[in-house]
Protein backbone atom coordinates (compact mmCIF):
# COMPACT_ATOMS: atom_id res chain seq x y z
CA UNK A 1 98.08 143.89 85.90
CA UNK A 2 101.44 141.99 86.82
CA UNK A 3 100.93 138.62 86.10
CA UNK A 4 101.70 135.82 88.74
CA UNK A 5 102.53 132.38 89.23
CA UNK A 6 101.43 130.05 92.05
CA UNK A 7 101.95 126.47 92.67
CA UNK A 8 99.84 124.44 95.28
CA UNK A 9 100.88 121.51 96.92
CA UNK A 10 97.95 119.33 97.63
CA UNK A 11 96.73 120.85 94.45
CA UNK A 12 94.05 117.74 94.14
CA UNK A 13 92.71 118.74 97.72
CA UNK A 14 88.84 118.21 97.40
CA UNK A 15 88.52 119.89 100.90
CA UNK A 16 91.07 123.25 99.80
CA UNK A 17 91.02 123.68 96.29
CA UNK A 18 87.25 124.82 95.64
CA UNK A 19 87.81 127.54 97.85
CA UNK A 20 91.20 128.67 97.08
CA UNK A 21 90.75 128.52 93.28
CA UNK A 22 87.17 130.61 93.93
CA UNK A 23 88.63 133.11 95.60
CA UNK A 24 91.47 133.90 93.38
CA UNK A 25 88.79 133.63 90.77
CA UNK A 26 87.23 136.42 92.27
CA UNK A 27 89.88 138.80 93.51
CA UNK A 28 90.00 140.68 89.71
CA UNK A 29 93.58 142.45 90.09
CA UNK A 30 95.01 138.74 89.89
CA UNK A 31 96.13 136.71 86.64
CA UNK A 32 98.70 134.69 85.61
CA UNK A 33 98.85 130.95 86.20
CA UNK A 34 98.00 128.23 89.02
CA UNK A 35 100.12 125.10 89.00
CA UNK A 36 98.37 122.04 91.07
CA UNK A 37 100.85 119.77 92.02
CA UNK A 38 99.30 116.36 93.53
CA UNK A 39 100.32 112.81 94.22
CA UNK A 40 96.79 111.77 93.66
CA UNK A 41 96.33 112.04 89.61
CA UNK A 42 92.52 111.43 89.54
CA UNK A 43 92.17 114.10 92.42
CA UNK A 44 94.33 116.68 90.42
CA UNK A 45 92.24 116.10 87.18
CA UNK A 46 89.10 116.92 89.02
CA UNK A 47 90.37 120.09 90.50
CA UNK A 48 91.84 120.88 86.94
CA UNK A 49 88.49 120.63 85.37
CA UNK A 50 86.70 122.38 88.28
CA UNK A 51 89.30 125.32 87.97
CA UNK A 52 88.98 125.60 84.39
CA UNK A 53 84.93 125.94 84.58
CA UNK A 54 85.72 128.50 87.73
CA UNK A 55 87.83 130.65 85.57
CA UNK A 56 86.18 130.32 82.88
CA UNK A 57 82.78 131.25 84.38
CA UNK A 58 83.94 134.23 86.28
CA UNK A 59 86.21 135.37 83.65
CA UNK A 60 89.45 135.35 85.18
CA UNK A 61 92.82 135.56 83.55
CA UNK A 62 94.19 132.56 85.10
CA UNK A 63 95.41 129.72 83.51
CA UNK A 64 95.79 126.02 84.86
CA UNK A 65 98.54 123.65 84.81
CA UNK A 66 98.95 120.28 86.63
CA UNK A 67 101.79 118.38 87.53
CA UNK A 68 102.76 115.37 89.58
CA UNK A 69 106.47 116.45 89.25
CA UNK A 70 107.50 118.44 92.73
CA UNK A 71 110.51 120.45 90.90
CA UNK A 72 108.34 121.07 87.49
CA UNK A 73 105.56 122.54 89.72
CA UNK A 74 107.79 125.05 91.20
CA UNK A 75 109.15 126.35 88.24
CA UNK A 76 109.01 129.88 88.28
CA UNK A 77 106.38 129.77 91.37
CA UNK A 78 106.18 133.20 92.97
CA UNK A 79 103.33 131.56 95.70
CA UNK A 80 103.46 128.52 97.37
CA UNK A 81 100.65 127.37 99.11
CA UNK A 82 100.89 124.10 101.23
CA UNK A 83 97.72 121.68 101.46
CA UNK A 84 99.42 118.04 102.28
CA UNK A 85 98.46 115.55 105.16
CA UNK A 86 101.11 112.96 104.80
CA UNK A 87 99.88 109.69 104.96
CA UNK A 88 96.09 110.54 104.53
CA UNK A 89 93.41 109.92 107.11
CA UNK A 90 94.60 106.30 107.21
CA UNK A 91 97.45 107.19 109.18
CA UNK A 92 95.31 110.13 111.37
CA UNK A 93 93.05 107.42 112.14
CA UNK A 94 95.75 105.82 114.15
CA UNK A 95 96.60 109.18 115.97
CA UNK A 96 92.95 109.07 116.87
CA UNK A 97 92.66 105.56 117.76
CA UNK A 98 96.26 104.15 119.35
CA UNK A 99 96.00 107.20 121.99
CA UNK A 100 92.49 106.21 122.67
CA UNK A 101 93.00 102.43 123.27
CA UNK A 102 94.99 104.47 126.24
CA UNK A 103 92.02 106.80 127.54
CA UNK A 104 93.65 109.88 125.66
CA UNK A 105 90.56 111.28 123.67
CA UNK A 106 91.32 114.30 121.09
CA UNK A 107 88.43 116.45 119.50
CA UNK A 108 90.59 116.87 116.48
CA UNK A 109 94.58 115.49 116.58
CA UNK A 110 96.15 117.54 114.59
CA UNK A 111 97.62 120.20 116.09
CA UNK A 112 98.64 119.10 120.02
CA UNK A 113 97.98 115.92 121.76
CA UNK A 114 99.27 112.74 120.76
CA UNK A 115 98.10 113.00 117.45
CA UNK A 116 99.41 116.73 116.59
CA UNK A 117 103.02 115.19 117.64
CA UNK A 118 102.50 112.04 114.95
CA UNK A 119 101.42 114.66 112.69
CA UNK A 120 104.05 117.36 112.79
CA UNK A 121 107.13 113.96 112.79
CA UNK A 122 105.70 112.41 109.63
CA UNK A 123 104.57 116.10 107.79
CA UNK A 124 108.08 117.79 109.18
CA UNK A 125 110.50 115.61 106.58
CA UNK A 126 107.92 116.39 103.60
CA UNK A 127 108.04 119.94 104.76
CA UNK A 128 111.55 120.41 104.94
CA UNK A 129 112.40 118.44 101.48
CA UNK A 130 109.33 120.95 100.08
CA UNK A 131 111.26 124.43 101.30
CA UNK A 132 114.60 122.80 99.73
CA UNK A 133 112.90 122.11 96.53
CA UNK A 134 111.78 125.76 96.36
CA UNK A 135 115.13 127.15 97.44
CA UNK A 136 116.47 125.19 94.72
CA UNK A 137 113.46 126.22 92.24
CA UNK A 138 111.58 128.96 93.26
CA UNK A 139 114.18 131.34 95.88
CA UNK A 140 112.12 134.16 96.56
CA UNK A 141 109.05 132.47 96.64
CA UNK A 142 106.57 133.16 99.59
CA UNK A 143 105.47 129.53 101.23
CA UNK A 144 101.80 130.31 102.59
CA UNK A 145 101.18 127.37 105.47
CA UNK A 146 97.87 126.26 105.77
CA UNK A 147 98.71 122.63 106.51
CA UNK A 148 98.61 121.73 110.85
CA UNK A 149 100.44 121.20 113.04
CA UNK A 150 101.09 125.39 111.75
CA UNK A 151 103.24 126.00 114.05
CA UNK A 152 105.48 123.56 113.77
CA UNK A 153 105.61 123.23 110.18
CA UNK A 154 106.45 126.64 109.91
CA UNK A 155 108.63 126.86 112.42
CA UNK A 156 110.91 123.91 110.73
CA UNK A 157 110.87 125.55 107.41
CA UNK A 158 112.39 128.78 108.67
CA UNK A 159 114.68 127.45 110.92
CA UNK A 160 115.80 125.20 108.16
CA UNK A 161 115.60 126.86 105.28
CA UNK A 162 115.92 130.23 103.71
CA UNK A 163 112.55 130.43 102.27
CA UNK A 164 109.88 133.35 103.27
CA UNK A 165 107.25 131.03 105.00
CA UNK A 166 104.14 131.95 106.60
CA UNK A 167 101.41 129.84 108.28
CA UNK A 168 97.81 131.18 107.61
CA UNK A 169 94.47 129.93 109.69
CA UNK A 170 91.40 130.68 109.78
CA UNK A 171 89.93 130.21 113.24
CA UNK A 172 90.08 134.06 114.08
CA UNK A 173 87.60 134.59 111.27
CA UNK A 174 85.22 132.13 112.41
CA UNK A 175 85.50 133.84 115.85
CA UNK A 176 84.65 137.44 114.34
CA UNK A 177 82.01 136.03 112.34
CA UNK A 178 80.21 134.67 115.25
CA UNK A 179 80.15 137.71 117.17
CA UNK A 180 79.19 139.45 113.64
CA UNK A 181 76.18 136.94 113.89
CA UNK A 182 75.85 137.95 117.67
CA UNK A 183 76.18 141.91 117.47
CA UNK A 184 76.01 142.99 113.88
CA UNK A 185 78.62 145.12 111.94
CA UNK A 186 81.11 144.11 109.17
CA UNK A 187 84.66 143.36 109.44
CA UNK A 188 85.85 146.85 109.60
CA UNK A 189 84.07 147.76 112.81
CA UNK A 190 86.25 145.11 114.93
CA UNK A 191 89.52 146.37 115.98
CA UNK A 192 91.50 143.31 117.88
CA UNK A 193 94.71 142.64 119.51
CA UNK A 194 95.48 139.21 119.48
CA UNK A 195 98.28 136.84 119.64
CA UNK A 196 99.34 133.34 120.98
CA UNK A 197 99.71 130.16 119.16
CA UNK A 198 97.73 128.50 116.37
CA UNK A 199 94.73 127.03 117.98
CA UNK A 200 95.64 128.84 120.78
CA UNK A 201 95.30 132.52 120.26
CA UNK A 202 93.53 135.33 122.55
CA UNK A 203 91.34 138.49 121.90
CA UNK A 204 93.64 140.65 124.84
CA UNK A 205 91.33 144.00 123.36
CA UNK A 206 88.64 144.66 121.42
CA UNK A 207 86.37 147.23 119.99
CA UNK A 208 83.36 146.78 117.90
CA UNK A 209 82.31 150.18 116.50
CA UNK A 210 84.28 152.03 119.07
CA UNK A 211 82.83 149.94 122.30
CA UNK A 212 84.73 147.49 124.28
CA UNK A 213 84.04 144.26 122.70
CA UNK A 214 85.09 142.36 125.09
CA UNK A 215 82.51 143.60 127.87
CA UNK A 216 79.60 143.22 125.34
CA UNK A 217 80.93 139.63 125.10
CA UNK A 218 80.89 139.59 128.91
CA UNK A 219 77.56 141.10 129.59
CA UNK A 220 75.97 139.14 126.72
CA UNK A 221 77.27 135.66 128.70
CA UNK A 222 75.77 137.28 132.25
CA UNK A 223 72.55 137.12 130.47
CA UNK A 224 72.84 133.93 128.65
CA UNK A 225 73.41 134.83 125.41
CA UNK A 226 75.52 132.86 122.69
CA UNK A 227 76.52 133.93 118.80
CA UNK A 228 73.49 132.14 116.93
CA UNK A 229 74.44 128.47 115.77
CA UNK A 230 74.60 128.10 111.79
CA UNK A 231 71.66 125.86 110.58
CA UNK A 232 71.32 122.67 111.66
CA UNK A 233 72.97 120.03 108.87
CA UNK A 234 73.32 116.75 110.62
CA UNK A 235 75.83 113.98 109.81
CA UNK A 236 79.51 114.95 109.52
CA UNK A 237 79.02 118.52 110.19
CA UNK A 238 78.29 118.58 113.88
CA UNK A 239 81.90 118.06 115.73
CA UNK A 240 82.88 120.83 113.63
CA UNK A 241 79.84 123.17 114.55
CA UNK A 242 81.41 125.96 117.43
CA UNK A 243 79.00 126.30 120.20
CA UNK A 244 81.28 128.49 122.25
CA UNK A 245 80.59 126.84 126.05
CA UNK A 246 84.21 126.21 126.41
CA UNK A 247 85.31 129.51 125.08
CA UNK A 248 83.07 131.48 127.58
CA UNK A 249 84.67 129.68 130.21
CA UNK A 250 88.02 130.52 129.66
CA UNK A 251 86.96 133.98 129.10
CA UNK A 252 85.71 133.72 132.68
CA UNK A 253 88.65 132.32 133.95
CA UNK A 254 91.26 134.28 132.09
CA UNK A 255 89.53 137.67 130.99
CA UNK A 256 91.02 137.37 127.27
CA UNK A 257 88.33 135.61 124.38
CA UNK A 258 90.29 132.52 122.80
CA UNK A 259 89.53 133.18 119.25
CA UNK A 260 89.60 129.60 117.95
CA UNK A 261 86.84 127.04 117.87
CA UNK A 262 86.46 125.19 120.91
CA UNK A 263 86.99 121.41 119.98
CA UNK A 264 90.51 122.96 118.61
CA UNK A 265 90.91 124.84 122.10
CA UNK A 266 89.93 121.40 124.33
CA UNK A 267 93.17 120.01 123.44
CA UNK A 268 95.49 123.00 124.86
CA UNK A 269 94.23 121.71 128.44
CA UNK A 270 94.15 118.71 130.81
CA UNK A 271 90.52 118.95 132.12
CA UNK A 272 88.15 119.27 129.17
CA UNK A 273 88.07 115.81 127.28
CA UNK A 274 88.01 113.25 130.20
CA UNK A 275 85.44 110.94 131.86
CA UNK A 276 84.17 113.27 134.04
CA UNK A 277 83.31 115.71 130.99
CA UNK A 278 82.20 112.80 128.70
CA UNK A 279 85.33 113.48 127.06
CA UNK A 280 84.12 117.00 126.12
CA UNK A 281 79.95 116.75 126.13
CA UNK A 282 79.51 119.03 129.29
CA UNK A 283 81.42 121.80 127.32
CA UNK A 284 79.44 120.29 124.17
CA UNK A 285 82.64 119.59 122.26
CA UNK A 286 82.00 116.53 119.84
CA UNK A 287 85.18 114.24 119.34
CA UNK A 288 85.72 114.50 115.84
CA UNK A 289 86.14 111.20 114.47
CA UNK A 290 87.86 109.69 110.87
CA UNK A 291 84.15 108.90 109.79
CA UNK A 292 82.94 112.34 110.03
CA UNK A 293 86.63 113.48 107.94
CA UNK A 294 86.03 110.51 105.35
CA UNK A 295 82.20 111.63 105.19
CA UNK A 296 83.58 115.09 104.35
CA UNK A 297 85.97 114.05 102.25
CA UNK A 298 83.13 112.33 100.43
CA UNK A 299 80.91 115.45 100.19
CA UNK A 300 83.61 117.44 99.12
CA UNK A 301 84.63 115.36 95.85
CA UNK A 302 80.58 114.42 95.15
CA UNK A 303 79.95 118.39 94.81
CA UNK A 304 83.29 118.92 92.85
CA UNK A 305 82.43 115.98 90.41
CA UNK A 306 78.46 117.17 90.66
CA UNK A 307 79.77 120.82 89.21
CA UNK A 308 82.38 119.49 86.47
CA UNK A 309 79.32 117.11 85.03
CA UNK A 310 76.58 119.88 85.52
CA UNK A 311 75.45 122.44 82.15
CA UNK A 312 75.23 125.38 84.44
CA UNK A 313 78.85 127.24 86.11
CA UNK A 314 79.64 126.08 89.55
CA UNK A 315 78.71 128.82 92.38
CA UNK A 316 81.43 130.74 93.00
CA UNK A 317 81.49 132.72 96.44
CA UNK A 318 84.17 134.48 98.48
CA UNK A 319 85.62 132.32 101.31
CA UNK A 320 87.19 133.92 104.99
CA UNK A 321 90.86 132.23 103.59
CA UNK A 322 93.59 135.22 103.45
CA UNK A 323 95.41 133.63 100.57
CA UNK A 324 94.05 135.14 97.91
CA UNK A 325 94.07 138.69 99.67
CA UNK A 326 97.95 138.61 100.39
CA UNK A 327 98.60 137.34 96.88
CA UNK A 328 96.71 140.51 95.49
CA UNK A 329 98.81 142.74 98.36
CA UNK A 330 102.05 141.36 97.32
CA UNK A 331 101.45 141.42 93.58
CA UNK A 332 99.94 144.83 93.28
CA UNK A 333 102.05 146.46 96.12
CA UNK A 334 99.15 146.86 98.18
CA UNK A 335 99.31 145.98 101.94
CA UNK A 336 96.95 143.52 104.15
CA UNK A 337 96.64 142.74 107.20
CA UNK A 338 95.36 139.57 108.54
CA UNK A 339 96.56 136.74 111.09
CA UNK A 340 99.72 134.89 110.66
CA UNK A 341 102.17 132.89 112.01
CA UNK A 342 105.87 133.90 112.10
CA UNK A 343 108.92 133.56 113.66
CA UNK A 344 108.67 136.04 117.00
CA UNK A 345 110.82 139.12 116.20
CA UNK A 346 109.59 140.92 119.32
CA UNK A 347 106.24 141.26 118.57
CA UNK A 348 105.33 138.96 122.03
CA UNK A 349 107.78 140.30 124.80
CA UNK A 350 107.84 137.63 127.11
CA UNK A 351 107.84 134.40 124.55
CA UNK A 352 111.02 132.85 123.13
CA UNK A 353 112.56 134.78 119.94
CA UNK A 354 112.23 132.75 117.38
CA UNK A 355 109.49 130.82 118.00
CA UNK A 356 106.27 131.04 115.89
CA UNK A 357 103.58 132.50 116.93
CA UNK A 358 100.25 134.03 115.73
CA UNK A 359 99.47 137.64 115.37
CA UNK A 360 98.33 140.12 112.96
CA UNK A 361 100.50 141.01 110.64
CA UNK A 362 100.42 144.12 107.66
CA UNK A 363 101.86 142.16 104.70
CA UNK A 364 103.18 144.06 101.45
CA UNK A 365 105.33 143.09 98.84
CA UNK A 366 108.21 144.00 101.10
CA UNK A 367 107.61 141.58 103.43
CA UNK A 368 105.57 140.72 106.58
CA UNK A 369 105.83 143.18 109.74
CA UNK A 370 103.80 141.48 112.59
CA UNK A 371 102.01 144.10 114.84
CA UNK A 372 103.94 144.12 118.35
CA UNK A 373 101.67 142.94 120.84
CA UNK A 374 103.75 143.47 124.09
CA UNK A 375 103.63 141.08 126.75
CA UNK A 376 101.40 138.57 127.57
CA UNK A 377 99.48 138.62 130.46
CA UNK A 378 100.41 136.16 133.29
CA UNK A 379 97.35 134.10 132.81
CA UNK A 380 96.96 133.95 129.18
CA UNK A 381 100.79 133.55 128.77
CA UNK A 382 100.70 130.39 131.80
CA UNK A 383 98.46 128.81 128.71
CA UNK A 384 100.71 129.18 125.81
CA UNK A 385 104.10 129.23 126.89
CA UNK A 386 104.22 125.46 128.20
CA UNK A 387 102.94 124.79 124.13
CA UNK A 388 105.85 127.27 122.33
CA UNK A 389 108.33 124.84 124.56
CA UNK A 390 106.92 121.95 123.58
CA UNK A 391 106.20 122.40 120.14
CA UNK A 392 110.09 123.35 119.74
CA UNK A 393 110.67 119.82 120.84
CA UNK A 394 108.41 118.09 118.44
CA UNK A 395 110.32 120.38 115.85
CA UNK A 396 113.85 119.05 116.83
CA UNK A 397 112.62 115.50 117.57
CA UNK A 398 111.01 115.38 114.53
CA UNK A 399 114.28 116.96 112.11
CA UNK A 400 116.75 114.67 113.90
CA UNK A 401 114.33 111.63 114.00
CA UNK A 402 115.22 111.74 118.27
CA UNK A 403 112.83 109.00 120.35
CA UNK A 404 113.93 110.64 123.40
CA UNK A 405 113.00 114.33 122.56
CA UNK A 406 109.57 112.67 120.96
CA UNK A 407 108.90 111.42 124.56
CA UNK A 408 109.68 114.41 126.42
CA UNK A 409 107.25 116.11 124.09
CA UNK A 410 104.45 113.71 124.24
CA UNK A 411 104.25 113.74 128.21
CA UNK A 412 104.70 117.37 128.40
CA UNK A 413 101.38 117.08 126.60
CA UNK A 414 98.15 117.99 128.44
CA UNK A 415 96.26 115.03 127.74
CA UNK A 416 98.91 112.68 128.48
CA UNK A 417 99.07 111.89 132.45
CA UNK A 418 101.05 108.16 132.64
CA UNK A 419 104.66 107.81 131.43
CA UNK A 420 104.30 104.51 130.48
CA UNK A 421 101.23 105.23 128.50
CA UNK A 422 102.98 107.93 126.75
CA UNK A 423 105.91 105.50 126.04
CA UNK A 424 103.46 102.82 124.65
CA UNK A 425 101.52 105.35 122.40
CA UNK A 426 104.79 106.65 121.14
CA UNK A 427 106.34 103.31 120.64
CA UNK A 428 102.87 102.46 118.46
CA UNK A 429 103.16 105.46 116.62
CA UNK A 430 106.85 105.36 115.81
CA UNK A 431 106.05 101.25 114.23
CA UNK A 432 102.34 102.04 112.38
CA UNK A 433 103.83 105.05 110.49
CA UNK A 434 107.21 103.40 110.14
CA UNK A 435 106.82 104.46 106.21
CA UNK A 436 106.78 108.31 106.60
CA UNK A 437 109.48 108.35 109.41
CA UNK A 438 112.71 107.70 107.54
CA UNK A 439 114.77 110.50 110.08
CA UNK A 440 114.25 107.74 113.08
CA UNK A 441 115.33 104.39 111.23
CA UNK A 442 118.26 106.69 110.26
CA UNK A 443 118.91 107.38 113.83
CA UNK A 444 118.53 103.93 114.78
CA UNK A 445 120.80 102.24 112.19
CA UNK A 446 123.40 104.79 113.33
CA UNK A 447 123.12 103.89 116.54
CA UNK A 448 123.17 100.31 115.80
């Protein structure tokens, strides 16, 4: 085996790391070494210690090093994977709560909405200073994206930077495991052709064992039928839980199966989380708020610090993250194919070149070659066009630190309907994370 070496960032990630670390613990055609790289030192000495007992209990090659040193963690790195939330949920709080003081309610906030467009301008300048370390470190490193706004952050590190960068979700397996739940099969008997933007992505076809999938979707609605909820866990898990009311409706309306979960899909549209919904209930969409993320948070580091302290090995299983699979593809010159997020070479006809946007993709050590989807249809493409505009804006407000472009993005935004509201919010925004938006007090010292 060739050996490899891959740096996270976010390496101390109580949420990412278990996962990420177990699955490269069990993909066997994989050794080499894993470099965590973490501004939080206590964070990255847990995750050190619960890699080590991974490894070591599974029997994998890898080795672990830490660092809190950006340019000494990408040293060498042949794999980049991106975990970060800059400014912790302190600062998402206040992308929950300033557009709320406003009657702007978001099931999540971190991908559109007011709070996606606070995310993406304090993550883009981390982002961007990231993909120049590696150009200066690591060259022909691959970034692998899994930190939101996706879309955005990807977008700004290849239209900025040189590097190989690809932004990797999840949601599609989540999808495909509910209708696994609802239908039976394994993985191989879907076939799919999806595309659209992260968050916002659409089954156009699908078979499951050689039957249209999307009619056994259809006739399994008529009769009232739903994928079967996971068990019942109570406290911080429920906004998160996908019960699929809002996704059958825009299957009704548009004929193509969104294939994200619905709190993430409530946000893409004006007439889901308002008053006359209860801000999402009548779809049963939960508002996700900061206590339910700092309750997970909690969880997360109480099991990692239960399984360093414990005499028996942590439980290792096999997550639905694609990391670990495209490492092993690149590495061994093998090819995968999975969803991903890329610049649009022509594999969506009728959305901007250029723009990112979510496919499937075969990935090899050559490189990635999205499938070519074609053109959208009308409907489907009336959904996510208005979003590849807008999230272009938040990209070039965001790199040249522009208040005007910021604005034009936030009241392009679905759930913003009052100008001046918008201005307030993004006047409150642009003062509480004054600290992680050094491209706009350079703009306005210029100007002064």
């Amino acid at each position: 085996m060739t050996e490899t070496r891959i740096c996270f960032i976010g390496g101390g990630s109580y949420n990412w790391m278990p996962k990420l670390l177990g699955d490269l613990a069990l993909t066997p055609d994989l050794e080499g070494t894993v470099v965590l790289h973490d501004i939080n030192r206590a964070a990255l000495d847990d995750i050190e210690r619960y890699g080590k007992r991974v490894f070591d209990h599974t029997g994998s090659r890898f080795r672990i090093e830490t660092s809190t040193d950006l340019d000494r963690a990408l040293d060498g790195a042949e794999f980049v994977v991106v975990t970060i939330t800059t400014g912790g949920l302190d600062s998402m709080a206040l992308d929950l709560d300033i557009p709320e003081r406003y009657g702007i309610f978001q099931s999540v906030g971190d991908t559109v909405g007011p709070g996606g467009l606070a995310r993406a301008l304090r993550n883009v300048p981390v982002m961007v200073g990231l993909a120049q370390a590696m150009e200066r470190r690591c060259p022909d490193a691959w970034m692998l994206n899994l930190t939101n706004p996706l879309t955005v952050l990807t977008r700004v590190v290849t239209m900025s930077t040189r590097i190989k960068a690809i932004g990797l979700c999840h949601e599609l397996f989540g999808v495909r495991g509910a209708l696994m739940r609802m239908f039976g099969g394994s993985v191989s008997d879907f076939e799919m052709r999806v595309a659209g933007v992260n968050h916002l992505i659409w089954i156009l076809n699908m078979t499951i064992r050689g039957r249209d999938g999307l009619q056994m979707v259809r006739e399994a609605a008529a009769e009232g039928r739903t994928p079967p909820l996971p068990p019942h866990r109570g406290d911080w898990h429920e906004p998160f839980v996908d019960r699929w009311k809002l996704k059958l409706k825009l299957f009704e309306l548009y004929g193509a199966l969104p294939a994200a979960g619905d709190r993430h899909l409530a946000e893409f549209f004006p007439y889901f989380l308002i008053e006359e919904t209860g801000q999402g209930a009548d779809y049963r969409v939960q508002l996700t708020r900061i206590a339910h993320r700092r309750q997970q948070v909690a969880t997360a580091r109480s099991a990692v610090q239960a399984a360093i302290a414990a005499t028996d090995p942590p439980e290792v299983t096999r997550s639905s993250e694609a990391t670990a699979d495209i490492v092993s593809a690149v590495v061994n010159g093998r090819s995968v194919r999975t969803i991903v997020n890329l610049p649009n070479t022509g594999q969506i006809d009728n959305l901007p070149r250029g723009a990112v946007v979510e496919t499937l993709a075969e990935i090899t050590s050559a490189g990635a070659q999205p499938l070519v989807v074609g053109a959208l249809p009308y409907g489907v493409l009336s959904t996510v066009e208005p979003h590849v505009v807008n999230q272009e804006l938040i990209v070039r407000a965001a790199l040249e630190g522009d208040r005007q472009l910021a604005l034009q993005a936030m009241v392009n935004d679905p759930l913003v309907h009052d100008l001046p509201k918008a201005e307030a919010i993004l006047d409150e925004f642009l003062a509480a994370h004054a600290e992680y938006l050094p491209q706009f007090k350079r703009r306005v010292a210029v100007a002064a």
